[in-house]
N, C-alpha and C. Protein backbone atom coordinates (compact mmCIF):
# COMPACT_ATOMS: atom_id res chain seq x y z
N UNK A 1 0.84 -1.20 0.00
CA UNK A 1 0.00 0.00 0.00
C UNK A 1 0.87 1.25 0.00
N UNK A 2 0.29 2.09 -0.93
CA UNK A 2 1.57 3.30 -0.81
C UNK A 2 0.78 4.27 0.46
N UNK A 3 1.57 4.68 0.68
CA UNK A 3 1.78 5.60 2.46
C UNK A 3 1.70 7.35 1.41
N UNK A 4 0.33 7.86 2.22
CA UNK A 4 0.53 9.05 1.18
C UNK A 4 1.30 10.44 1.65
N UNK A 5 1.67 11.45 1.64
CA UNK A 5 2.76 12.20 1.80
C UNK A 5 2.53 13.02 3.22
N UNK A 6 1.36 12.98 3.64
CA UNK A 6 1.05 13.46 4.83
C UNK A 6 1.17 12.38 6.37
N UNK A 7 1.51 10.50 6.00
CA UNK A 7 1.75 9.95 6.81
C UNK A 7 3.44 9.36 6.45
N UNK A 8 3.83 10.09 5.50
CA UNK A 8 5.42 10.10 5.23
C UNK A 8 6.15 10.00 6.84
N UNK A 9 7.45 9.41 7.38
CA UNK A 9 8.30 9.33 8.08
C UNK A 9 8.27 11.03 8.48
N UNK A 10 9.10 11.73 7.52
CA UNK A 10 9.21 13.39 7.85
C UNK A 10 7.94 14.09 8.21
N UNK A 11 6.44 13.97 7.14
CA UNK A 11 5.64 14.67 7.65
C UNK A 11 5.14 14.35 9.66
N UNK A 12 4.87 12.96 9.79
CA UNK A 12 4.56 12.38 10.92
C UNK A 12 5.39 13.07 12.41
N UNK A 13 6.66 12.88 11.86
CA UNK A 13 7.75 13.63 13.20
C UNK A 13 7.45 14.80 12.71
N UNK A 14 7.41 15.71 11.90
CA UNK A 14 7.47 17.51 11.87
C UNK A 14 5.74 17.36 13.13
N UNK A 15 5.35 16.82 13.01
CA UNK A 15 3.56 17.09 13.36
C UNK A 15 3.82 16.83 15.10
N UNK A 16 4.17 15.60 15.32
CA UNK A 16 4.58 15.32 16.45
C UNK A 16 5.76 16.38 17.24
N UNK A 17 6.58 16.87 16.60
CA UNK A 17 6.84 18.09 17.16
C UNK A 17 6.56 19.47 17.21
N UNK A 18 5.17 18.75 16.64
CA UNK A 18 3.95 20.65 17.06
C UNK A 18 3.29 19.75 17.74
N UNK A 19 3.12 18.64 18.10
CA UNK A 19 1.87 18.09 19.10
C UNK A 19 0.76 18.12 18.63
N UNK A 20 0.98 17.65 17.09
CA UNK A 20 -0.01 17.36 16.57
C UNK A 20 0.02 15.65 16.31
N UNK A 21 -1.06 15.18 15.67
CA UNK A 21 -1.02 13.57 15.80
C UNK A 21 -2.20 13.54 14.86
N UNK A 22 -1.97 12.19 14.36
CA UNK A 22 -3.36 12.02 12.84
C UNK A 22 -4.07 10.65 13.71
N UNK A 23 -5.45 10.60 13.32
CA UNK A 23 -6.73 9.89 13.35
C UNK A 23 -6.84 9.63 11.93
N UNK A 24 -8.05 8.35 11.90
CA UNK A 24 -9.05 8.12 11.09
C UNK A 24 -10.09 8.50 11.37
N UNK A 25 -10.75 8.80 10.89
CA UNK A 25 -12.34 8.46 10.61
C UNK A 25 -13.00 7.37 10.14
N UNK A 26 -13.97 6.98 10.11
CA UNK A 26 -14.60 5.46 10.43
C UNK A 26 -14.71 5.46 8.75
N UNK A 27 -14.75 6.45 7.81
CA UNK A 27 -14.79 6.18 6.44
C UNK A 27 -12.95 5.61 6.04
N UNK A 28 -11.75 5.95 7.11
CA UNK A 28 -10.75 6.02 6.53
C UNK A 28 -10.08 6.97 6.28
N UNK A 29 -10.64 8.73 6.39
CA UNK A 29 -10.16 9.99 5.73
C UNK A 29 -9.22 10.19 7.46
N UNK A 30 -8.28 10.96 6.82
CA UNK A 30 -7.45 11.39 8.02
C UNK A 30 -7.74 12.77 8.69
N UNK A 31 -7.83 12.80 9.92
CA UNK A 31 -7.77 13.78 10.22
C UNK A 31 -6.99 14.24 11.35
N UNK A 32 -6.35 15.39 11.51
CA UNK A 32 -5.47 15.89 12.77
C UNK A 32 -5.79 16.72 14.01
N UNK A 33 -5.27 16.42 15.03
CA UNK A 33 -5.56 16.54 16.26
C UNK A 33 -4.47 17.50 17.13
N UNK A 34 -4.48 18.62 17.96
CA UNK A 34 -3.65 18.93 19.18
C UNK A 34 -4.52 19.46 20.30
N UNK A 35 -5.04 18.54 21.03
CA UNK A 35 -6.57 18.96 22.25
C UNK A 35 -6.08 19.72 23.28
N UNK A 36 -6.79 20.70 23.32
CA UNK A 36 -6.63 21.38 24.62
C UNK A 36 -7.81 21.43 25.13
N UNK A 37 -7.79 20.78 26.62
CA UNK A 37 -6.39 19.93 27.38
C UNK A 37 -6.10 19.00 26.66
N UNK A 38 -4.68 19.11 27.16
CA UNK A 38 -3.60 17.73 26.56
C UNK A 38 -3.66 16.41 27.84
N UNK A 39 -4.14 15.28 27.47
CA UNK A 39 -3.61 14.37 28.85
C UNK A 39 -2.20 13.84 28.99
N UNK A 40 -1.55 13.72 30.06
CA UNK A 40 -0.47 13.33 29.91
C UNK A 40 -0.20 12.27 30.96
N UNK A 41 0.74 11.44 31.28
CA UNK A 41 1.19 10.63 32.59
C UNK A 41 2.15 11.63 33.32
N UNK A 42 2.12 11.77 34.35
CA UNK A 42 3.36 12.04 35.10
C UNK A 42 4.28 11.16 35.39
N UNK A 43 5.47 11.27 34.88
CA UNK A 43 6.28 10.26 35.46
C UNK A 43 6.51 9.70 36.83
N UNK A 44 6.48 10.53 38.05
CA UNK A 44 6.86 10.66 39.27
C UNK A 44 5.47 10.43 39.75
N UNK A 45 4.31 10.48 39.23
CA UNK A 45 3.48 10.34 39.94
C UNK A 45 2.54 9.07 39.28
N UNK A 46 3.53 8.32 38.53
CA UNK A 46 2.55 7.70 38.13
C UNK A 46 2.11 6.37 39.27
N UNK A 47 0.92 5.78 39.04
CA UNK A 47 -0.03 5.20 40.77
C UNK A 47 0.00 3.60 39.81
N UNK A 48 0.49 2.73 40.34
CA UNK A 48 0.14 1.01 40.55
C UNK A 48 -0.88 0.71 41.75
N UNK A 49 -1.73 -0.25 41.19
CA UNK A 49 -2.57 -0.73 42.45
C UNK A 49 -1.86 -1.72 42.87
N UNK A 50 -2.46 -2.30 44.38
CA UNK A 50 -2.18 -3.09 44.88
C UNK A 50 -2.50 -4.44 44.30
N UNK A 51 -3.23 -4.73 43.42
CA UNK A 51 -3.32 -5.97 42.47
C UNK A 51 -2.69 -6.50 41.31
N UNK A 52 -2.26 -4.83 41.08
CA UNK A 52 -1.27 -4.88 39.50
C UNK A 52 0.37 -5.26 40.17
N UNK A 53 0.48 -4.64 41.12
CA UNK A 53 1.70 -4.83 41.90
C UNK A 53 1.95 -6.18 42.25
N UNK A 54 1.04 -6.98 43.03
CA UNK A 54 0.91 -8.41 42.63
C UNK A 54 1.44 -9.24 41.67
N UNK A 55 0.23 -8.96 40.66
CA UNK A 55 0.67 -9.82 39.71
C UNK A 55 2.63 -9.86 39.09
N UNK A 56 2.61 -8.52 38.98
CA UNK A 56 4.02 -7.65 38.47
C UNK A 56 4.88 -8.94 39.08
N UNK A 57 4.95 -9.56 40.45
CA UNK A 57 5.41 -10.56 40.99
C UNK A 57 5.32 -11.65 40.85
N UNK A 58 4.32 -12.10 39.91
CA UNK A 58 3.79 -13.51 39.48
C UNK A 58 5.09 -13.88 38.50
N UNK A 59 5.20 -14.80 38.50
CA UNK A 59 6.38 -15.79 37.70
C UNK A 59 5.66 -15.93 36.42
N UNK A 60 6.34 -15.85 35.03
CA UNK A 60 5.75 -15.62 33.80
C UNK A 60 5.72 -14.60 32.91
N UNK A 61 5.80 -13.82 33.35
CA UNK A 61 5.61 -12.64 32.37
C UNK A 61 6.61 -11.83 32.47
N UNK A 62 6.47 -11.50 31.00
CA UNK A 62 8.10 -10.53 30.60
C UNK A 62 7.44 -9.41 29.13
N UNK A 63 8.59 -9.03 29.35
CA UNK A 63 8.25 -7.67 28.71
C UNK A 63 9.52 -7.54 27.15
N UNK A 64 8.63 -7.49 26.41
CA UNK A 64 9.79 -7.63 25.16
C UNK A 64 9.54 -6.25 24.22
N UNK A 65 10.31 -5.64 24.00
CA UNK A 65 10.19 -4.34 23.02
C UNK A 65 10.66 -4.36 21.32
N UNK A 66 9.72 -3.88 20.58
CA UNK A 66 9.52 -4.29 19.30
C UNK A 66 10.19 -5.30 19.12
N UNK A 67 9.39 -6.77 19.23
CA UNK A 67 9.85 -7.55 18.67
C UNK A 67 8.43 -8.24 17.96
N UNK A 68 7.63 -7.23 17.65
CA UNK A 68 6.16 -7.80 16.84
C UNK A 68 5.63 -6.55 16.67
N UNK A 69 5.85 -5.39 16.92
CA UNK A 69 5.43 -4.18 16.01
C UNK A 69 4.40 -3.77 15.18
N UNK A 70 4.41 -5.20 14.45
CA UNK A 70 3.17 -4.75 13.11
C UNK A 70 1.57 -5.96 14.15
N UNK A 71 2.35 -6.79 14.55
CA UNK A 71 0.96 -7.51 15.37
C UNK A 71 0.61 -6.80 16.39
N UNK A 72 1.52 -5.96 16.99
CA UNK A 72 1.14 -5.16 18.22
C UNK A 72 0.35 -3.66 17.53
N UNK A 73 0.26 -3.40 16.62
CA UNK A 73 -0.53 -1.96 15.68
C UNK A 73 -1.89 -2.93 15.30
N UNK A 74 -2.10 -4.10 14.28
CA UNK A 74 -2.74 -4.46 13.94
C UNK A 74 -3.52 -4.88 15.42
N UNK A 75 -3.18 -5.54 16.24
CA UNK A 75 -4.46 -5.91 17.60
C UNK A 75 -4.53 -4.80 17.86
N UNK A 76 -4.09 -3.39 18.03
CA UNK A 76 -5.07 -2.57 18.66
C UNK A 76 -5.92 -1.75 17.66
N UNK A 77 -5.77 -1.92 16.40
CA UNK A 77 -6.89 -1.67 15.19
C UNK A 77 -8.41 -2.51 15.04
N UNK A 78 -7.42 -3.71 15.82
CA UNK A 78 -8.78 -4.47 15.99
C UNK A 78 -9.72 -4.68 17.42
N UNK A 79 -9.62 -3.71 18.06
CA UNK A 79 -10.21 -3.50 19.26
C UNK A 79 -11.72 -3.34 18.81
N UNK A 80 -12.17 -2.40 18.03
CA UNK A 80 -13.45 -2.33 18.04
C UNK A 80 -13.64 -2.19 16.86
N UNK A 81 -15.21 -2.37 15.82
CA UNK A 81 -15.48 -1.75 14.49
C UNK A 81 -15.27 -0.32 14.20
N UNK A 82 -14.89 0.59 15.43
CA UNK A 82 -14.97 1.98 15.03
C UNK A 82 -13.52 2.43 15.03
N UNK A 83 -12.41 1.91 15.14
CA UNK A 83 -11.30 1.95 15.19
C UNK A 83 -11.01 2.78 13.88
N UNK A 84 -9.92 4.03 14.97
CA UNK A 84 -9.29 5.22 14.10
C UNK A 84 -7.82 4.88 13.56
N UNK A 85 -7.46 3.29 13.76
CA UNK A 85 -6.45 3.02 13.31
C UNK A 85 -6.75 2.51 11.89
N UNK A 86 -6.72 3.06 11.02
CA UNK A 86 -6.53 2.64 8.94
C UNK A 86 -5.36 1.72 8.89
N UNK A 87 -5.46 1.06 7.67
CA UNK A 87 -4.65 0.51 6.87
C UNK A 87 -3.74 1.39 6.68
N UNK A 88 -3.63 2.47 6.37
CA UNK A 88 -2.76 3.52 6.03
C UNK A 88 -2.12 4.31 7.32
N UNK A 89 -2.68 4.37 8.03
CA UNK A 89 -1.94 4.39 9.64
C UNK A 89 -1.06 3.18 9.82
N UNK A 90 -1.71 1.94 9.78
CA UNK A 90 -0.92 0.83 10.14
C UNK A 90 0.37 1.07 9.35
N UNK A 91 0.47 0.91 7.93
CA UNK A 91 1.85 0.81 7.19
C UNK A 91 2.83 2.35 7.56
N UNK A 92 1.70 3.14 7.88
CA UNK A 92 2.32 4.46 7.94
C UNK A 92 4.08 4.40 8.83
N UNK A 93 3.52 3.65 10.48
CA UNK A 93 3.89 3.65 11.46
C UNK A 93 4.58 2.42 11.34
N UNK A 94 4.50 1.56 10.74
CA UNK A 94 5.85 0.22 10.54
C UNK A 94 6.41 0.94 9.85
N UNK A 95 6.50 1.60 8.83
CA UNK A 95 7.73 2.23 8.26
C UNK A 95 8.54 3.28 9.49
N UNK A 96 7.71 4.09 10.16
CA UNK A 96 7.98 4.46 11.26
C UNK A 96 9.30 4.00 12.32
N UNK A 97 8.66 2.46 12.34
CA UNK A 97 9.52 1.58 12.87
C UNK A 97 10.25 0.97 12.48
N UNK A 98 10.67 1.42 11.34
CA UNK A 98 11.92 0.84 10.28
C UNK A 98 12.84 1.78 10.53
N UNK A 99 12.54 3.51 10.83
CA UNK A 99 13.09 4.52 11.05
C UNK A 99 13.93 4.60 12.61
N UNK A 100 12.76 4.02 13.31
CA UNK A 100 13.53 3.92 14.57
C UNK A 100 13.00 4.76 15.25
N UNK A 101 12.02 5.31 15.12
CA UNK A 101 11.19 5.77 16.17
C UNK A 101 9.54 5.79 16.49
N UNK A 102 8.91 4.65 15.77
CA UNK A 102 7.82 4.34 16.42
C UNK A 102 8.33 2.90 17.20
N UNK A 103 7.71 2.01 18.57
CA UNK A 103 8.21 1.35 19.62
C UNK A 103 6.92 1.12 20.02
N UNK A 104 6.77 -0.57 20.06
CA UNK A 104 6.21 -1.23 20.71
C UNK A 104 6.56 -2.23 21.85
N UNK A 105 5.70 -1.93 22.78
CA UNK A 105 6.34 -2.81 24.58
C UNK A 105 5.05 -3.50 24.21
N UNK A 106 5.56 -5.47 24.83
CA UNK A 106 4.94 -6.37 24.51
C UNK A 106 4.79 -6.98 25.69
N UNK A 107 3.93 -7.32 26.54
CA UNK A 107 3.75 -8.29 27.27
C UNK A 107 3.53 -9.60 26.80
N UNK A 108 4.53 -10.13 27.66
CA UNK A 108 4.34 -11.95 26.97
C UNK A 108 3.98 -13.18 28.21
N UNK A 109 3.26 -13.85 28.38
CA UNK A 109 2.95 -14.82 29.58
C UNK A 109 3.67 -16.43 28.98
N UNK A 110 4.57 -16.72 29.26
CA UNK A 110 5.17 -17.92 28.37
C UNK A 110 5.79 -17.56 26.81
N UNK A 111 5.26 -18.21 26.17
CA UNK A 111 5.44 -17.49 24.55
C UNK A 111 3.96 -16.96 24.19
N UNK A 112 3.11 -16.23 25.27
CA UNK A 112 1.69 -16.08 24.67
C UNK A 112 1.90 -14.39 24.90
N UNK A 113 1.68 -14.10 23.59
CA UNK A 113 1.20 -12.43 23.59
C UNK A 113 0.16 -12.06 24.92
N UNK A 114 0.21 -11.48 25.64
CA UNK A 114 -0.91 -11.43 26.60
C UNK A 114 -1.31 -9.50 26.73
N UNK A 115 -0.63 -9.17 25.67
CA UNK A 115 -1.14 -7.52 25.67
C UNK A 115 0.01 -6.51 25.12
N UNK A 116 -0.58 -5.48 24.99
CA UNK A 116 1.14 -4.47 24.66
C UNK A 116 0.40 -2.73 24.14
N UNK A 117 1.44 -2.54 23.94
CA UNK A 117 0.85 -1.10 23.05
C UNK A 117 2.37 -0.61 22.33
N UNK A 118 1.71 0.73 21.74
CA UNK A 118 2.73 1.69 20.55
C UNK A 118 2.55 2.77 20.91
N UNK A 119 3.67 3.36 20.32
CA UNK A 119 3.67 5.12 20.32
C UNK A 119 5.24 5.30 19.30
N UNK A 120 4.79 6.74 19.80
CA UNK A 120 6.73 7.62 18.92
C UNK A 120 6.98 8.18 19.82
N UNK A 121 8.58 8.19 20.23
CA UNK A 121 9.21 8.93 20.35
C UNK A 121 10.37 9.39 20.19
N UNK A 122 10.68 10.52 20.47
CA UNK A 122 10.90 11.81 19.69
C UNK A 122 11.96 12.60 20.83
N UNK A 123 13.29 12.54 21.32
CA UNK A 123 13.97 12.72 21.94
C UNK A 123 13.45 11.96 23.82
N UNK A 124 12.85 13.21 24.13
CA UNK A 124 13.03 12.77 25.78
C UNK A 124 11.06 12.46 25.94
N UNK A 125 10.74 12.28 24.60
CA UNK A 125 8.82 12.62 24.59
C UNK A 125 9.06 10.89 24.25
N UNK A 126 7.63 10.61 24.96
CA UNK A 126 6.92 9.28 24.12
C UNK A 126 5.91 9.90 23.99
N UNK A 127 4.92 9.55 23.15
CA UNK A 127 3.70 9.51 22.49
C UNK A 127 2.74 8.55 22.10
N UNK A 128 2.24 8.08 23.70
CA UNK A 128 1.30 7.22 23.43
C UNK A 128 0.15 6.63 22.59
N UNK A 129 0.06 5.87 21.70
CA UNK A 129 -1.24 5.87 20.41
C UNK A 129 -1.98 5.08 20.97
N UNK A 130 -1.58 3.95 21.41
CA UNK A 130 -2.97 2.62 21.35
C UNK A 130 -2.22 1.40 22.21
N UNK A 131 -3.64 0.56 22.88
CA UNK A 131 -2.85 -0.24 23.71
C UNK A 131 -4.42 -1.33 23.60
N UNK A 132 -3.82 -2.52 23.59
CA UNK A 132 -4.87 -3.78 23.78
C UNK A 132 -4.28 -4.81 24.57
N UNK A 133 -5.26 -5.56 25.39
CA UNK A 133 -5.29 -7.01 26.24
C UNK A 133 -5.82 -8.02 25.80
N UNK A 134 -5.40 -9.16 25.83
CA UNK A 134 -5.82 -10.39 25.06
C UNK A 134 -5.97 -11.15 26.36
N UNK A 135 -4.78 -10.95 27.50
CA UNK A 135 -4.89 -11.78 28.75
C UNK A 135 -5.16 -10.65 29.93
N UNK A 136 -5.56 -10.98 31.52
CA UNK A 136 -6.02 -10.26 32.26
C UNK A 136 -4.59 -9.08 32.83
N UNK A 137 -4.80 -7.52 32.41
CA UNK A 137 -3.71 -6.74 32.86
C UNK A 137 -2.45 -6.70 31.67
N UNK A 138 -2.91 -7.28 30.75
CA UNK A 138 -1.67 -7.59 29.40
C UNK A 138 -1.50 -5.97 29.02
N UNK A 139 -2.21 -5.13 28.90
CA UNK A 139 -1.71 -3.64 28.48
C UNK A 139 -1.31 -2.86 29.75
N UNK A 140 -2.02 -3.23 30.87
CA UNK A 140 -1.26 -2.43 31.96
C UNK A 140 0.00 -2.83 32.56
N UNK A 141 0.60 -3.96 32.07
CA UNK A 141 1.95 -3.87 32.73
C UNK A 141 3.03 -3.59 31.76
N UNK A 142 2.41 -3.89 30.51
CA UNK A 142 3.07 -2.78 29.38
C UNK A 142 2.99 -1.68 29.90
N UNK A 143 2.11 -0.91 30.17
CA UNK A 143 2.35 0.53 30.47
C UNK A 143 3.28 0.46 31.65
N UNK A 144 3.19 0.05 32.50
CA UNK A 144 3.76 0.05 33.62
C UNK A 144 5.69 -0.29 32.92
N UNK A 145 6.01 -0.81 32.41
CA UNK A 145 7.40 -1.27 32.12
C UNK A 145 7.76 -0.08 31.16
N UNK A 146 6.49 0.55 30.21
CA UNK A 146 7.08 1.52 29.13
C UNK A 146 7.57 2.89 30.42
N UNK A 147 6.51 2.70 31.56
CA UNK A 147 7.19 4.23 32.60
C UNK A 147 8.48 4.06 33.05
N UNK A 148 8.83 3.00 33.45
CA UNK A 148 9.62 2.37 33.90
C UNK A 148 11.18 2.83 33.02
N UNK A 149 11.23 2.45 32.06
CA UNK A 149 12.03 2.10 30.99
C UNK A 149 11.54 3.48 30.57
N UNK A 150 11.14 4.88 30.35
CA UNK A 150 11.02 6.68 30.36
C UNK A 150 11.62 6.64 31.64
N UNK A 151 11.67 6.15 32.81
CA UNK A 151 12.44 6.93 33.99
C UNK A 151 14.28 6.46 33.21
N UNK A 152 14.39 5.14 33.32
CA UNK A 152 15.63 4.74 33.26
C UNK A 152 16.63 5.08 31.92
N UNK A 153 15.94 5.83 30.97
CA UNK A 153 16.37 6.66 29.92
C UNK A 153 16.27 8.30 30.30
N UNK A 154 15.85 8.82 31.54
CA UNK A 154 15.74 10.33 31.25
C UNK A 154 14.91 10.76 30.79
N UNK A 155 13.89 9.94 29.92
CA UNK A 155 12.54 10.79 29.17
C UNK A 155 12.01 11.69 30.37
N UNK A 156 10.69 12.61 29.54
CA UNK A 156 10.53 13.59 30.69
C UNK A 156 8.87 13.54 30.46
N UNK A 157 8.11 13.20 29.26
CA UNK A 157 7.38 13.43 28.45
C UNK A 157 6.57 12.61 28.45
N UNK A 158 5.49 12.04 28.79
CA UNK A 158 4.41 11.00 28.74
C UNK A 158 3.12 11.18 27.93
N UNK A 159 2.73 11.75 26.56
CA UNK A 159 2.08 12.06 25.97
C UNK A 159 1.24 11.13 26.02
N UNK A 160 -0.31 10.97 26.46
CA UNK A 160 -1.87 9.99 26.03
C UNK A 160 -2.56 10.78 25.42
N UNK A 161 -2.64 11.86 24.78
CA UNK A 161 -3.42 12.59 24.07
C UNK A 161 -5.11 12.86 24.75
N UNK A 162 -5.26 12.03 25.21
CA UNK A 162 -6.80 12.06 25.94
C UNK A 162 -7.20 11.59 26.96
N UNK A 163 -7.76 12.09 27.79
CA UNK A 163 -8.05 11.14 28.86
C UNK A 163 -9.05 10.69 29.00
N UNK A 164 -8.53 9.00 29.97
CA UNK A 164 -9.96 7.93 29.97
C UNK A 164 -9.79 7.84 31.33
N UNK A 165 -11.25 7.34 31.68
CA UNK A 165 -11.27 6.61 33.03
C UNK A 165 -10.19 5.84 33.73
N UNK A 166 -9.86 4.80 32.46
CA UNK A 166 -8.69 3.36 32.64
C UNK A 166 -7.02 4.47 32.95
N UNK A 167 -7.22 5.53 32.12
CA UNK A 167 -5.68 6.01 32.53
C UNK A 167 -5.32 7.47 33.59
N UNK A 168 -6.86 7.40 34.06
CA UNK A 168 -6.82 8.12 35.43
C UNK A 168 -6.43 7.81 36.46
N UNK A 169 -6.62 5.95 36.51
CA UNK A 169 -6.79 5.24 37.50
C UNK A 169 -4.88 5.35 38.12
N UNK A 170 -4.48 5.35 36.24
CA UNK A 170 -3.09 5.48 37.32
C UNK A 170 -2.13 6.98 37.10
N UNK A 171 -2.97 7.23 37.29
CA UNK A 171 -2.49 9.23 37.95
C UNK A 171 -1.94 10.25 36.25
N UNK A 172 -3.17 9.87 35.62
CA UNK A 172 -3.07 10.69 34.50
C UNK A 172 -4.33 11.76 34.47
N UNK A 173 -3.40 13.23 34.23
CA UNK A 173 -3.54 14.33 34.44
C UNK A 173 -3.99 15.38 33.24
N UNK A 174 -4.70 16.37 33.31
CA UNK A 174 -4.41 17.01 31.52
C UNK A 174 -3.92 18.90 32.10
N UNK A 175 -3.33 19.27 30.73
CA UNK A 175 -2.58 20.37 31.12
C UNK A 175 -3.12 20.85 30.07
N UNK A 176 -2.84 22.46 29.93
CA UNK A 176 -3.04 23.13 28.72
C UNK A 176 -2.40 23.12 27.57
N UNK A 177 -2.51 23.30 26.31
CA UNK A 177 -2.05 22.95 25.37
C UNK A 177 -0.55 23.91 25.04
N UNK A 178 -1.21 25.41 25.64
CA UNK A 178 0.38 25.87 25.94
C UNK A 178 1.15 25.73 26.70
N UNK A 179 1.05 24.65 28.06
CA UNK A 179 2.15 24.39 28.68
C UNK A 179 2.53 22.86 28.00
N UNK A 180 1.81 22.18 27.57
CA UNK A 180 1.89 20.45 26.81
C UNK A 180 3.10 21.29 25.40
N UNK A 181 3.02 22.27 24.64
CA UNK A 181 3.50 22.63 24.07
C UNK A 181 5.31 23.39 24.66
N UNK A 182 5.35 23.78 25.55
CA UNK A 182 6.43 24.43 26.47
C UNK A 182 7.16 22.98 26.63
N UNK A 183 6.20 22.14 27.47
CA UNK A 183 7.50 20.59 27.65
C UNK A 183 7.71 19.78 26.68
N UNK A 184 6.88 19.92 25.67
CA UNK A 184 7.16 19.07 24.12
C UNK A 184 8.56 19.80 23.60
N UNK A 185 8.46 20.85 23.58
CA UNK A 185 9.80 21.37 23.13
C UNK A 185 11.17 21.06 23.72
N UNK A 186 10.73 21.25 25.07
CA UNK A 186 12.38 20.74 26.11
C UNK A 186 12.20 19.27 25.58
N UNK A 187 11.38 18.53 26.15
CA UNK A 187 11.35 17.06 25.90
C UNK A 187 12.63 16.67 24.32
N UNK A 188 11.93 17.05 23.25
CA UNK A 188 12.57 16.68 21.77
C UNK A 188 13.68 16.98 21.67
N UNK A 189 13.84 17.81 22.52
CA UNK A 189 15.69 18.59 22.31
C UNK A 189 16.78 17.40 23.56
N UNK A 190 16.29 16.80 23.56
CA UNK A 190 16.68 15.79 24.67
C UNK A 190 17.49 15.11 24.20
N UNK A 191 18.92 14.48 24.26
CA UNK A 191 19.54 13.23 23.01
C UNK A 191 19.08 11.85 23.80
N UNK A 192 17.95 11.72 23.69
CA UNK A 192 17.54 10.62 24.22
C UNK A 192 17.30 9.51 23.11
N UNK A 193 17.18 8.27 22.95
CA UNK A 193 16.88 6.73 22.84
C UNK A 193 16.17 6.38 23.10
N UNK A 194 14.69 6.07 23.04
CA UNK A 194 13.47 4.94 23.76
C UNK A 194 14.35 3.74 23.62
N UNK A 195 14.75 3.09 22.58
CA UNK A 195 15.07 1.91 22.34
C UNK A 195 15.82 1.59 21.21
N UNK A 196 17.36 0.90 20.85
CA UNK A 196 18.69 1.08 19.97
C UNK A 196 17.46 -0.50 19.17
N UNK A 197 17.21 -1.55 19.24
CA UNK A 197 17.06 -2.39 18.67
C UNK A 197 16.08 -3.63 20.11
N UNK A 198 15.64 -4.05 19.40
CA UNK A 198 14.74 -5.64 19.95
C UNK A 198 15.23 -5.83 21.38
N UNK A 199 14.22 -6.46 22.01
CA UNK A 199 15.56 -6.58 23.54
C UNK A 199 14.10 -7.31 24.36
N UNK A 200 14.18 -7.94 24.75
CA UNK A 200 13.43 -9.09 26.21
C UNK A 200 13.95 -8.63 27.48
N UNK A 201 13.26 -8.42 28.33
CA UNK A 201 13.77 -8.09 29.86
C UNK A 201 12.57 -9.08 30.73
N UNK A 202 13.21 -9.34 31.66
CA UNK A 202 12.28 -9.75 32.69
C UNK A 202 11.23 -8.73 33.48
N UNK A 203 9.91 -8.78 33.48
CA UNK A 203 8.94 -8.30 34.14
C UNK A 203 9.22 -8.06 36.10
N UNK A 204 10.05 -6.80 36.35
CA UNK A 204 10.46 -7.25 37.74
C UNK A 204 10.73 -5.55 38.31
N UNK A 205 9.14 -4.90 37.64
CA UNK A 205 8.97 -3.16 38.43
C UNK A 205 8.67 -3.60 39.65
C-alpha cells in the first residue's frame, strides 16, 4: 500500500513536534488533532494498584520491546469496528519503525502475547497511540514497564493525548495545550533513545 505524503516518516515527526497527531475516521479519511487539554502521565506520579503490583510478581511474564510491532498496531486496530487506526496508519507507522522511532512494549505470559501497546518517540517525549489485552492486565503492565524504561532513559514526556477513566486510575492528568507545548519542546531537544534495537527483559517493576 503506498503511504501518502502526509503519513510520510518526515511529515509524521514535523507534526509530532507541534503536538499534533493524525486519526481516522470510520470512512478512513485522516484527520489531525492537538486537544486542549492535553492528557499526559506524570512520570513521578505515576499510581500502581495493589493488584497490578501483585501480579508484576507472578512468575511468567516478561516484557519484550519491538519484537512484533506490526501484530502489536494491527491488535489494537482491531479493538473495536470503530477503530481510528486505517490501513494507512498501520503501514504508515511500521515504516515508522523501520526509522527507529515508532516502539512497541509487549507483554508476553510464556510465549503467549498477553497484551502491549505503541507510540513515537521523539527525543526525551513518548507519544502514546494505542494499547490492547488479550490476557487479564496484558496492556497495563506494558504501560507500567514503558514508565519504567522513560524513567531509566531520562525521558521527561508521557504524551496519552486524551483522557480515559482506565488512565486516570493510574495518575493521568491534563494540562493546557500551551504548557503540553512548552514541555514538548524541552522534551525533543533531549539526546535521548526509547530503544537502539529488539531486547526481552524480565517483568520485575
Amino acid at each position: 500500500m503506498e503511504i501518502p505524503p502526509d503519513l510520510q516518516p518526515e511529515s509524521l515527526l514535523g507534526a509530532y513536534a507541534m503536538g499534533i497527531f493524525p486519526m481516522a475516521d470510520r470512512n478512513g479519511c485522516l484527520e489531525w488533532f492537538s486537544p486542549d487539554p492535553r492528557a499526559i502521565l506524570e512520570l513521578n506520579r505515576f499510581k500502581i494498584s495493589r493488584s497490578l503490583r501483585s501480579r508484576i510478581r507472578k512468575n511468567g511474564y516478561e516484557i519484550r520491546i519491538n519484537t512484533c510491532f506490526r501484530t502489536v498496531i494491527e491488535r489494537c486496530a482491531d479493538r473495536s469496528e470503530g477503530t481510528w487506526i486505517s490501513r494507512e496508519i498501520i503501514e504508515a507507522y511500521c515504516l515508522l519503525r523501520e526509522w527507529g522511532f515508532a516502539h512497541s512494549v509487549e507483554t508476553f505470559f510464556g510465549n503467549q502475547l498477553a497484551g502491549g501497546l505503541y507510540g513515537v518517540s521523539l527525543g526525551g517525549a513518548f507519544f502514546g497511540e494505542s494499547m490492547f489485552t488479550l490476557l487479564p492486565d496484558g496492556s497495563k503492565l506494558a504501560l507500567v514497564a514503558l514508565v519504567e524504561r522513560m524513567k531509566q532513559r531520562g525521558m521527561t514526556l508521557l504524551d496519552i493525548q486524551f483522557m480515559t477513566d482506565h488512565l486516570a486510575r493510574f495518575g493521568a492528568t491534563e494540562i493546557s495545550r500551551a504548557e503540553y507545548l512548552q514541555r514538548l519542546n524541552f522534551a525533543i531537544q533531549q539526546p535521548i533513545r526509547f530503544a537502539d534495537a529488539a531486547r526481552i527483559t524480565a517483568l520485575d517493576t
